[in-house]
Protein backbone atom coordinates (compact mmCIF):
# COMPACT_ATOMS: atom_id res chain seq x y z
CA UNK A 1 58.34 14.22 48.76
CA UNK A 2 58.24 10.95 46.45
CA UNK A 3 58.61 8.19 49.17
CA UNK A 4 60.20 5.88 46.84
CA UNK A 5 62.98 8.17 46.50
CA UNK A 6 63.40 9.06 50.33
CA UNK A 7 66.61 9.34 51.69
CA UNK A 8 67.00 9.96 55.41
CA UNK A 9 68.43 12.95 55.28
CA UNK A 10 64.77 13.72 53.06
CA UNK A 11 63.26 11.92 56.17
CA UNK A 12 64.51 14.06 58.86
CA UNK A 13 63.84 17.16 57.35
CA UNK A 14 60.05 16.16 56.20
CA UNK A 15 59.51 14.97 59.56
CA UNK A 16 61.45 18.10 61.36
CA UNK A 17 58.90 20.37 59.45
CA UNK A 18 55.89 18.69 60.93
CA UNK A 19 57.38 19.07 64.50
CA UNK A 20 59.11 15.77 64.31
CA UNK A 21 63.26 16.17 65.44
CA UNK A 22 64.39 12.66 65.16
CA UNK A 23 67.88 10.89 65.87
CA UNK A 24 69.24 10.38 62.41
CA UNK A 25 70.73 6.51 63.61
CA UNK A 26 67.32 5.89 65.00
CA UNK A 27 65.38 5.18 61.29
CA UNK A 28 64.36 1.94 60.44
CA UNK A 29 62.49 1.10 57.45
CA UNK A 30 59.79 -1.50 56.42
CA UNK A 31 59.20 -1.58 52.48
CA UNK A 32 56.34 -4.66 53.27
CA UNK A 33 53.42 -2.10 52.29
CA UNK A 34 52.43 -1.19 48.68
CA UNK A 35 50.80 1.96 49.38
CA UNK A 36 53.22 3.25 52.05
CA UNK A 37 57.00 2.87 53.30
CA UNK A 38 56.68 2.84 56.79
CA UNK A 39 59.76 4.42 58.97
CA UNK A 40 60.03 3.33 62.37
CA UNK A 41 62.18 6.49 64.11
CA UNK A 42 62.84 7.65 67.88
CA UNK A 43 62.92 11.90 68.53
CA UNK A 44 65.59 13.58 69.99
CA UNK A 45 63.30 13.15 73.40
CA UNK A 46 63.55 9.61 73.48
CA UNK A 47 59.65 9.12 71.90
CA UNK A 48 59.25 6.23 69.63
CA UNK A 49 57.27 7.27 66.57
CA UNK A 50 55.97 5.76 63.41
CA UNK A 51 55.99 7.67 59.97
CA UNK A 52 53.77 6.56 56.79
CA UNK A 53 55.50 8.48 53.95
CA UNK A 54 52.94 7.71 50.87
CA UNK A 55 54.35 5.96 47.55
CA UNK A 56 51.70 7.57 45.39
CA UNK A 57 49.91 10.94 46.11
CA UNK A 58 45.93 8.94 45.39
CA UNK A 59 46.74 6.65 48.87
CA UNK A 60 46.60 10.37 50.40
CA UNK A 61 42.58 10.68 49.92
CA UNK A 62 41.19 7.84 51.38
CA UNK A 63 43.43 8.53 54.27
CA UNK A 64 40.69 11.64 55.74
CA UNK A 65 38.10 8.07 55.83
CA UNK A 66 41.21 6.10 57.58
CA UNK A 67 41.62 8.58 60.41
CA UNK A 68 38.01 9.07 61.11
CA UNK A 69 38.03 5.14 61.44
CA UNK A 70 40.91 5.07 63.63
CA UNK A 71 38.77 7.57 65.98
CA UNK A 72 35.69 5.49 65.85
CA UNK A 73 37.37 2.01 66.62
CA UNK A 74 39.36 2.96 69.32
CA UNK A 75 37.03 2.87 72.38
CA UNK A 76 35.84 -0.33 71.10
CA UNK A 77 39.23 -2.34 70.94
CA UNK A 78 40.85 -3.79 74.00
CA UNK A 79 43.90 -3.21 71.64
CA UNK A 80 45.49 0.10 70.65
CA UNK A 81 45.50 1.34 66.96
CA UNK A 82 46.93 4.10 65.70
CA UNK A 83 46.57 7.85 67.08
CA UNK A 84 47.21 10.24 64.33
CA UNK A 85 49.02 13.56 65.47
CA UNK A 86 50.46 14.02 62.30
CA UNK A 87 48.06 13.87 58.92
CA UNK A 88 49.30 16.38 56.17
CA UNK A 89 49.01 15.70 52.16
CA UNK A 90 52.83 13.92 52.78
CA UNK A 91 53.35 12.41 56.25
CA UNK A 92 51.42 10.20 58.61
CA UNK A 93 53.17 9.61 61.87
CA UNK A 94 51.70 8.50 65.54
CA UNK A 95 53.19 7.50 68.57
CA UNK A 96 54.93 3.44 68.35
CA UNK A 97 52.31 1.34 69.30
CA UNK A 98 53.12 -1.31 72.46
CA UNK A 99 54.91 -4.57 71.32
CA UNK A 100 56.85 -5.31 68.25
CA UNK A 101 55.01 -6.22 64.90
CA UNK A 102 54.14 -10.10 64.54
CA UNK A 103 56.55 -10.11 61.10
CA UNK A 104 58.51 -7.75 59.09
CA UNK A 105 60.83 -7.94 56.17
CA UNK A 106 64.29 -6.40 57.26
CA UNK A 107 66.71 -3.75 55.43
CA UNK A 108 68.01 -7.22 54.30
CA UNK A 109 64.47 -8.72 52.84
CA UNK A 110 64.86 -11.24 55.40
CA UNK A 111 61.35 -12.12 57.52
CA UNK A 112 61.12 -11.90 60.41
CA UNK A 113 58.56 -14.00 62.88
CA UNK A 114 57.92 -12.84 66.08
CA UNK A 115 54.89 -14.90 66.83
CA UNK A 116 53.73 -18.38 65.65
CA UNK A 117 49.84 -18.01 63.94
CA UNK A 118 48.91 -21.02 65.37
CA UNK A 119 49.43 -20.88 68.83
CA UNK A 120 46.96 -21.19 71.31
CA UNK A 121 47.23 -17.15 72.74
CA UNK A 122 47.72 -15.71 69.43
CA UNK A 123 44.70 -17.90 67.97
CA UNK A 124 42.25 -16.88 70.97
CA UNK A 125 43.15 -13.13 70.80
CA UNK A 126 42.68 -12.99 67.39
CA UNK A 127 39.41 -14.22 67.76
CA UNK A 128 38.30 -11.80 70.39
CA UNK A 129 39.93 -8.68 68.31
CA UNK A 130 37.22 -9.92 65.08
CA UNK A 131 34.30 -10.32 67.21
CA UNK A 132 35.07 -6.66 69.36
CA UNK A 133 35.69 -5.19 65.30
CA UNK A 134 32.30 -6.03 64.16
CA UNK A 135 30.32 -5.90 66.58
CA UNK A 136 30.75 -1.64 66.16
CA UNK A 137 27.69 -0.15 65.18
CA UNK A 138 27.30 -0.27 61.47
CA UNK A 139 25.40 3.47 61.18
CA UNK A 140 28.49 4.62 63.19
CA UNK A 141 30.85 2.86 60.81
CA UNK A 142 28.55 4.53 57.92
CA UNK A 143 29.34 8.52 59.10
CA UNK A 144 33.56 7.63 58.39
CA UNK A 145 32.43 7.33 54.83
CA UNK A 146 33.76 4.27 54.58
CA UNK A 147 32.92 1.80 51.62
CA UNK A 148 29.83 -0.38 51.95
CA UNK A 149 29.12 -3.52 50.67
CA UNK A 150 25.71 -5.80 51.36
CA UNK A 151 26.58 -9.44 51.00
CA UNK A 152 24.80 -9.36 47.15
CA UNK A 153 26.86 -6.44 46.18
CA UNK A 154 30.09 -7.81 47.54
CA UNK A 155 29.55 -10.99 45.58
CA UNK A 156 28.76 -9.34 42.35
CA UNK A 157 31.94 -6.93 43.05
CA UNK A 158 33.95 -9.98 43.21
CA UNK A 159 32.71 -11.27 39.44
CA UNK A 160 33.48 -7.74 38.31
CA UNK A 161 36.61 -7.88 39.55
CA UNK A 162 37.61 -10.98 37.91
CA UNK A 163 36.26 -10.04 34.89
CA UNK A 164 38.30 -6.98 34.99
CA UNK A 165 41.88 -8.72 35.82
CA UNK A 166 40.97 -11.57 33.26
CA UNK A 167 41.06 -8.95 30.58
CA UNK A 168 44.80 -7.52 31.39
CA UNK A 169 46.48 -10.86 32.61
CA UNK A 170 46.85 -14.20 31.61
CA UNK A 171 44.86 -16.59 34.47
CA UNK A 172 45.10 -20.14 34.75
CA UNK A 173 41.73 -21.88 33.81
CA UNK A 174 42.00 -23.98 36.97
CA UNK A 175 41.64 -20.91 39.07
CA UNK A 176 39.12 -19.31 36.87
CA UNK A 177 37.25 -22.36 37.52
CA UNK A 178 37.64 -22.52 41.16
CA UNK A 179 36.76 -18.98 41.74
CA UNK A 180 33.59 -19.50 39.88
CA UNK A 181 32.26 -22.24 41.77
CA UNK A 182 32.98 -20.27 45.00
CA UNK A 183 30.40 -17.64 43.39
CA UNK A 184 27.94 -19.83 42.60
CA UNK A 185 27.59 -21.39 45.55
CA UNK A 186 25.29 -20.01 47.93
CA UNK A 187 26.75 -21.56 51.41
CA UNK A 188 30.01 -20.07 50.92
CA UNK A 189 28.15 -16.85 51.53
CA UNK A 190 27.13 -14.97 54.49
CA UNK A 191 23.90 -12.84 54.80
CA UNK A 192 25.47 -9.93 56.89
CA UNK A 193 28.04 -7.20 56.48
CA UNK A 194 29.94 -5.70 59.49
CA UNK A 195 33.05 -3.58 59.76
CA UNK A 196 36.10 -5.33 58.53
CA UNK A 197 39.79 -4.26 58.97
CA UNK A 198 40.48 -6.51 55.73
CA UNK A 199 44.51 -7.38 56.21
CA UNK A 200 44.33 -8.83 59.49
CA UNK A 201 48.14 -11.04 59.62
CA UNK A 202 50.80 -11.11 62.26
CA UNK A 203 52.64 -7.88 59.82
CA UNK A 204 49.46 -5.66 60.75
CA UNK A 205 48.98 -6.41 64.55
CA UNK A 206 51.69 -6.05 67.39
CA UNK A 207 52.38 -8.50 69.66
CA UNK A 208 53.84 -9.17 72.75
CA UNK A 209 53.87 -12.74 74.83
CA UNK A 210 51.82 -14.23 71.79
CA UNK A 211 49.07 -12.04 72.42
CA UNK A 212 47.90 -8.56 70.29
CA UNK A 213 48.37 -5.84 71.74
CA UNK A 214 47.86 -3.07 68.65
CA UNK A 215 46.29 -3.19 65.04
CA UNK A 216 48.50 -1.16 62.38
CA UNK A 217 47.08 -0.29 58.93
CA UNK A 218 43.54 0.14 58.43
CA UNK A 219 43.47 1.66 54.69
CA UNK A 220 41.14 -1.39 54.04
CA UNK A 221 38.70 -1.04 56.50
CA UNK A 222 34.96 -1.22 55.27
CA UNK A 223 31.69 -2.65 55.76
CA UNK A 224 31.45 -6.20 53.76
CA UNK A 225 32.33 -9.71 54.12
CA UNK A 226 32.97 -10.76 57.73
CA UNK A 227 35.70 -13.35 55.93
CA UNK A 228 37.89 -11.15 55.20
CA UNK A 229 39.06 -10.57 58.90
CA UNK A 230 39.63 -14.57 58.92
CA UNK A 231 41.22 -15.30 55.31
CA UNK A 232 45.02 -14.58 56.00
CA UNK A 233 44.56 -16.70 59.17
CA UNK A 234 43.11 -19.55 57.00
CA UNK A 235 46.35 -19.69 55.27
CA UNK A 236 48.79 -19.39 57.98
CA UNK A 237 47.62 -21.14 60.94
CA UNK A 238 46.58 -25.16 61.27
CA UNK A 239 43.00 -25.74 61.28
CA UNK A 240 42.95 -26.69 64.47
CA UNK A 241 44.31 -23.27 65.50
CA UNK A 242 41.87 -21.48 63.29
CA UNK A 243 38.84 -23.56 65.11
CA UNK A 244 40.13 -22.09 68.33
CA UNK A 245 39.96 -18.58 66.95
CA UNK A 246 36.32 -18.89 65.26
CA UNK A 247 35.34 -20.24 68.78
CA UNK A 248 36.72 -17.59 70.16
CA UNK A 249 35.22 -15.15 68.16
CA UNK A 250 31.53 -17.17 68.45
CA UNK A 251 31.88 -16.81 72.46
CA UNK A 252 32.47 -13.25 72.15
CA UNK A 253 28.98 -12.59 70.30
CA UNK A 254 30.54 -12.97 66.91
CA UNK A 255 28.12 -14.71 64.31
CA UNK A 256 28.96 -17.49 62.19
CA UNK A 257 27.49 -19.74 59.47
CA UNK A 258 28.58 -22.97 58.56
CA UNK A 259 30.84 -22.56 55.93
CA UNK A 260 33.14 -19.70 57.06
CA UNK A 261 36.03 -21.80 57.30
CA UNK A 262 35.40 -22.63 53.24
CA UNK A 263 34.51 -19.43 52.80
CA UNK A 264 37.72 -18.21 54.26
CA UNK A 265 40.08 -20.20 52.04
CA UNK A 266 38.48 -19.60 49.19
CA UNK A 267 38.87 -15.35 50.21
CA UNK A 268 42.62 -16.13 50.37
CA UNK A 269 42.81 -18.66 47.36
CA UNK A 270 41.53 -15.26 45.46
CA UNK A 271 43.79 -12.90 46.72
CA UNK A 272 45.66 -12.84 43.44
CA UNK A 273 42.50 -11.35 41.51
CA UNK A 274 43.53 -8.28 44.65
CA UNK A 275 47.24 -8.28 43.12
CA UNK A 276 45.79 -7.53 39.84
CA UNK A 277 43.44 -5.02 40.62
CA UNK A 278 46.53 -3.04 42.85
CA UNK A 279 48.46 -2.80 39.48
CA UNK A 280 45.20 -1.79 37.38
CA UNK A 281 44.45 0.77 39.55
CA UNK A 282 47.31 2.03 40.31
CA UNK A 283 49.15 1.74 37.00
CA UNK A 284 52.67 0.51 39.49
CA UNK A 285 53.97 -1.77 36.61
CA UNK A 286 56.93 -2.88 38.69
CA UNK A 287 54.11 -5.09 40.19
CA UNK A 288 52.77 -7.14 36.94
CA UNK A 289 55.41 -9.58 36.56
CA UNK A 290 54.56 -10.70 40.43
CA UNK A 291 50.83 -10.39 40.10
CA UNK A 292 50.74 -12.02 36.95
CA UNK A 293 53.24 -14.97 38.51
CA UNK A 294 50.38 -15.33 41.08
CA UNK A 295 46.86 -15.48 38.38
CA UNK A 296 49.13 -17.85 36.41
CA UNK A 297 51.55 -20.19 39.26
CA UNK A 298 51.90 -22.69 36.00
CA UNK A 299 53.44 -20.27 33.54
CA UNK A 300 57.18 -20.22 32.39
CA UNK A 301 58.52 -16.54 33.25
């Protein structure tokens, strides 16, 4: 089934032949991932469930390295993540995780907040989910097949990248020029790799009383840049709040280097070069006008 043209009635009988029985007024759906529309949904039993129905049959393969992830992190986390019962070539669904997600987009496309980035809880359990993440062995992290990246390689796969979207899109010299100072300067950089979840934000981790109690999506996982478990949080939280969660995360055995906070921002003031790359690969040209809106802010529609 082509998730983009699910219908719940499509729903309930994809999910009914993987064992699923659902209450048809029970579906609710989130549309805020690219690669999957995510359907929360309640069985005739009164279980809570969550079903990933994939938007384009390629998000299917990595999925095998996802799963063995999820079964390596687990034991590790203080939090829950997701248990996979169901994993065929057209449905993902597990058991609703505890809380409620930290921000969604409604049926409406209205946000929703349901916890504030920069308070205190939210900052310090943030911090002590990153440092728990990567301190997990990296040779176990290596048998999920997961993509690995030393700190040289990452760097040169960010000029690559760049190089790549700069071909297909218009980008504003300023950015250009920002991004290349970023990778030419050494102290930005750190000198290890460690397991990364790589979308950490309030719409990938559940919460409840400020504090995380479950980490959703982990198609990004792999071993590179610490950063990119801090980045989002950069953005959306006040420095002060970040601080707290770096501390946090340096308490908990995490290691640091003096420029992560830098380092950080400058991961998130790139993200567009990611938007770029999603419609590249993934040839989804219902995305360009938005990614190229982000590589150029400046330009005239």
């Amino acid at each position: 089934m082509n998730a983009d043209h699910a219908d719940p009635s499509a729903i309930l009988d994809l999910a009914s032949r993987h064992g699923l029985h659902l209450r048809p007024d029970s579906l609710r759906v989130n549309e805020m991932g690219l690669d999957f529309r995510v359907v929360l949904a309640r069985t005739t039993d009164g279980e809570d469930w969550v079903l990933r129905l994939p938007r384009r049959r390629e998000v299917m393969g990595r999925a095998a390295v996802e799963d063995r992830v999820l079964s390596l992190i687990a034991p590790y986390l203080s939090v829950a993540v997701p248990d996979w019962q169901v994993h065929s070539r057209h449905l993902i669904a597990y058991p609703l995780l505890p809380g409620q997600p930290g921000l969604e987009i409604d049926e409406r496309g209205e946000v929703l907040w349901r916890v504030d980035p920069s308070s205190d809880n939210y900052a310090r359990a943030l911090g002590e989910l990153i440092a728990d993440l990567h301190a997990i062995d990296r040779k176990l992290a290596l048998a999920t097949g997961v993509t690995v990246r030393t700190p040289e390689q990452n760097r040169r796969a960010w000029r690559a990248d760049i190089a790549r979207v700069s071909e297909s899109f218009t980008v504003a010299p300023h950015l250009l020029a920002r991004w290349k100072a970023w990778l030419d300067e050494d102290s930005y950089w750190p000198e290890h790799s460690v397991l990364t979840h790589g979308e950490l934000y309030p719409g990938h981790t559940m919460i409840e009383d400020e504090r995380i109690t479950g980490v959703l999506d982990w198609t990004t996982a792999l071993i590179g840049d610490p950063a990119r478990d801090f980045a989002v949080h950069r953005t959306l939280a006040t420095r002060e709040a970040f601080d707290l969660t770096v501390d946090r995360y340096r308490r908990r055995g995490g290691r640091v280097w003096p420029r992560l906070a830098d380092h950080a921002a400058e991961l998130a003031a790139a993200g567009p070069v990611s938007y770029g790359l999603y419609v590249l690969d993934t040839g989804d040209e219902s995305q360009r006008a938005a990614a190229q809106a982000q590589l150029d802010p400046a330009r005239e529609p």
